[in-house]
C-alpha atoms as a PDB file:
ATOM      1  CA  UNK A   1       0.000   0.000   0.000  1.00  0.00           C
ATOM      2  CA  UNK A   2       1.009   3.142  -0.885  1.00  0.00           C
ATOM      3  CA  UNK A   3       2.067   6.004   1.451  1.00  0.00           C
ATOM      4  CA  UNK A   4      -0.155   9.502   1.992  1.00  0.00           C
ATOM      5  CA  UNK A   5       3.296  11.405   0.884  1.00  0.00           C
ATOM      6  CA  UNK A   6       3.383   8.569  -2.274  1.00  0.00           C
ATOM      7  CA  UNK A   7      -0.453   9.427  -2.838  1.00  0.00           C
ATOM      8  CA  UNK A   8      -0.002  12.950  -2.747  1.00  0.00           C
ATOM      9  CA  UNK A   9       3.356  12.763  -5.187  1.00  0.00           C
ATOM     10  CA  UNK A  10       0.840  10.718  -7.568  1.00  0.00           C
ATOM     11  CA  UNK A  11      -2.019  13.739  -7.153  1.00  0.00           C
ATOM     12  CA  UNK A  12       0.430  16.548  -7.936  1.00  0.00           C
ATOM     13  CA  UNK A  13       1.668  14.776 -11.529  1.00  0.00           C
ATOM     14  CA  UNK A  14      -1.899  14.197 -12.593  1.00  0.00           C
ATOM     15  CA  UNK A  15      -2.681  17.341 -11.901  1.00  0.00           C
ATOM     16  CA  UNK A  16      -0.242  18.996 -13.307  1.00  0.00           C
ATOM     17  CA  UNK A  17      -0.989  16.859 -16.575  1.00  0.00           C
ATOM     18  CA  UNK A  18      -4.393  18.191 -16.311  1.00  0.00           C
ATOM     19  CA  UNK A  19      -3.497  21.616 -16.194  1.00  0.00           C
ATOM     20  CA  UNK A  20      -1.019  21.088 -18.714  1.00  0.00           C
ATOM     21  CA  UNK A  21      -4.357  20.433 -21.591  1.00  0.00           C
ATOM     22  CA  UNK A  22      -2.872  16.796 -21.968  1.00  0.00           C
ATOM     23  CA  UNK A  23      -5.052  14.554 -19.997  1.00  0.00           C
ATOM     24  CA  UNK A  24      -7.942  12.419 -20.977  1.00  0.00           C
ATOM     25  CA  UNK A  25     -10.561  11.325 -19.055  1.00  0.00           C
ATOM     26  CA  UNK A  26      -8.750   8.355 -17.170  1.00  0.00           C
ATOM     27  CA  UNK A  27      -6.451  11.050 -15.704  1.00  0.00           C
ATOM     28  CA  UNK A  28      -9.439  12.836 -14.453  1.00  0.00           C
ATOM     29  CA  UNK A  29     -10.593   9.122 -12.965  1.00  0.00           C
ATOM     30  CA  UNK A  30      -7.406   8.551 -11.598  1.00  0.00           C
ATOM     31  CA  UNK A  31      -6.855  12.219  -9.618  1.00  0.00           C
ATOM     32  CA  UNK A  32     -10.635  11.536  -8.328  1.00  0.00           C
ATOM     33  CA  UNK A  33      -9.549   8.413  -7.310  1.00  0.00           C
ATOM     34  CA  UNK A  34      -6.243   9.235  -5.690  1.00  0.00           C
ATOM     35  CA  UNK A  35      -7.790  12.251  -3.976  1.00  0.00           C
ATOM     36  CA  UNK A  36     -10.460   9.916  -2.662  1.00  0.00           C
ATOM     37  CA  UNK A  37      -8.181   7.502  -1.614  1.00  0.00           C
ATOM     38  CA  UNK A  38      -5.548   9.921  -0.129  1.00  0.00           C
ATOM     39  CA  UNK A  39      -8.492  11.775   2.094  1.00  0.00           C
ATOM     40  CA  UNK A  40      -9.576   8.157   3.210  1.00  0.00           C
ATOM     41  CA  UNK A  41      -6.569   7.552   4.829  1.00  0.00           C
ATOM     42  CA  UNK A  42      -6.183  10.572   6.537  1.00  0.00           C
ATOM     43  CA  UNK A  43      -9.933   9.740   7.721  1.00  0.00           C
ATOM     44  CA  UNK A  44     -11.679  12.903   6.438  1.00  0.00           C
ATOM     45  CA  UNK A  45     -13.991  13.849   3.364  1.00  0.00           C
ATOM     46  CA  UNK A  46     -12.438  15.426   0.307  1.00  0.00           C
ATOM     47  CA  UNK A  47     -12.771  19.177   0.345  1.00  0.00           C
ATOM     48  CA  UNK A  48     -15.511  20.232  -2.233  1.00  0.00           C
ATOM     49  CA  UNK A  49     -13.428  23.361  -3.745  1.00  0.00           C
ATOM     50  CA  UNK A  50     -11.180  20.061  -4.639  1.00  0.00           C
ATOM     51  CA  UNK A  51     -13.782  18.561  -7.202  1.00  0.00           C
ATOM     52  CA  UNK A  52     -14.735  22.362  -8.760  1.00  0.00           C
ATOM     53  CA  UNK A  53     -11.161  22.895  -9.260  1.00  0.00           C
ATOM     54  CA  UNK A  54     -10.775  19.624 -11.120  1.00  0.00           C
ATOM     55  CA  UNK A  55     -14.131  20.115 -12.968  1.00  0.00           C
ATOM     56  CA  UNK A  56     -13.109  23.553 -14.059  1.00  0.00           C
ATOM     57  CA  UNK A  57      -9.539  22.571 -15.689  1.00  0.00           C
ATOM     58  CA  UNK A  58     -11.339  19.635 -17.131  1.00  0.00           C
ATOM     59  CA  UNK A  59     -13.588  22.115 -18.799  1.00  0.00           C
ATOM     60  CA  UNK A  60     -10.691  24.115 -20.211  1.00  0.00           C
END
Protein backbone atom coordinates (compact mmCIF):
# COMPACT_ATOMS: atom_id res chain seq x y z
CA UNK A 1 0.00 0.00 0.00
CA UNK A 2 1.01 3.14 -0.88
CA UNK A 3 2.07 6.00 1.45
CA UNK A 4 -0.16 9.50 1.99
CA UNK A 5 3.30 11.41 0.88
CA UNK A 6 3.38 8.57 -2.27
CA UNK A 7 -0.45 9.43 -2.84
CA UNK A 8 0.00 12.95 -2.75
CA UNK A 9 3.36 12.76 -5.19
CA UNK A 10 0.84 10.72 -7.57
CA UNK A 11 -2.02 13.74 -7.15
CA UNK A 12 0.43 16.55 -7.94
CA UNK A 13 1.67 14.78 -11.53
CA UNK A 14 -1.90 14.20 -12.59
CA UNK A 15 -2.68 17.34 -11.90
CA UNK A 16 -0.24 19.00 -13.31
CA UNK A 17 -0.99 16.86 -16.58
CA UNK A 18 -4.39 18.19 -16.31
CA UNK A 19 -3.50 21.62 -16.19
CA UNK A 20 -1.02 21.09 -18.71
CA UNK A 21 -4.36 20.43 -21.59
CA UNK A 22 -2.87 16.80 -21.97
CA UNK A 23 -5.05 14.55 -20.00
CA UNK A 24 -7.94 12.42 -20.98
CA UNK A 25 -10.56 11.32 -19.05
CA UNK A 26 -8.75 8.35 -17.17
CA UNK A 27 -6.45 11.05 -15.70
CA UNK A 28 -9.44 12.84 -14.45
CA UNK A 29 -10.59 9.12 -12.96
CA UNK A 30 -7.41 8.55 -11.60
CA UNK A 31 -6.85 12.22 -9.62
CA UNK A 32 -10.64 11.54 -8.33
CA UNK A 33 -9.55 8.41 -7.31
CA UNK A 34 -6.24 9.24 -5.69
CA UNK A 35 -7.79 12.25 -3.98
CA UNK A 36 -10.46 9.92 -2.66
CA UNK A 37 -8.18 7.50 -1.61
CA UNK A 38 -5.55 9.92 -0.13
CA UNK A 39 -8.49 11.78 2.09
CA UNK A 40 -9.58 8.16 3.21
CA UNK A 41 -6.57 7.55 4.83
CA UNK A 42 -6.18 10.57 6.54
CA UNK A 43 -9.93 9.74 7.72
CA UNK A 44 -11.68 12.90 6.44
CA UNK A 45 -13.99 13.85 3.36
CA UNK A 46 -12.44 15.43 0.31
CA UNK A 47 -12.77 19.18 0.34
CA UNK A 48 -15.51 20.23 -2.23
CA UNK A 49 -13.43 23.36 -3.75
CA UNK A 50 -11.18 20.06 -4.64
CA UNK A 51 -13.78 18.56 -7.20
CA UNK A 52 -14.73 22.36 -8.76
CA UNK A 53 -11.16 22.89 -9.26
CA UNK A 54 -10.77 19.62 -11.12
CA UNK A 55 -14.13 20.11 -12.97
CA UNK A 56 -13.11 23.55 -14.06
CA UNK A 57 -9.54 22.57 -15.69
CA UNK A 58 -11.34 19.63 -17.13
CA UNK A 59 -13.59 22.12 -18.80
CA UNK A 60 -10.69 24.11 -20.21
Amino acid sequence: MKTKQEILKDLFCTLAELQSGTASGDLENYLRIKLETLYNLMGEDVPEEYWEQIEKEISK
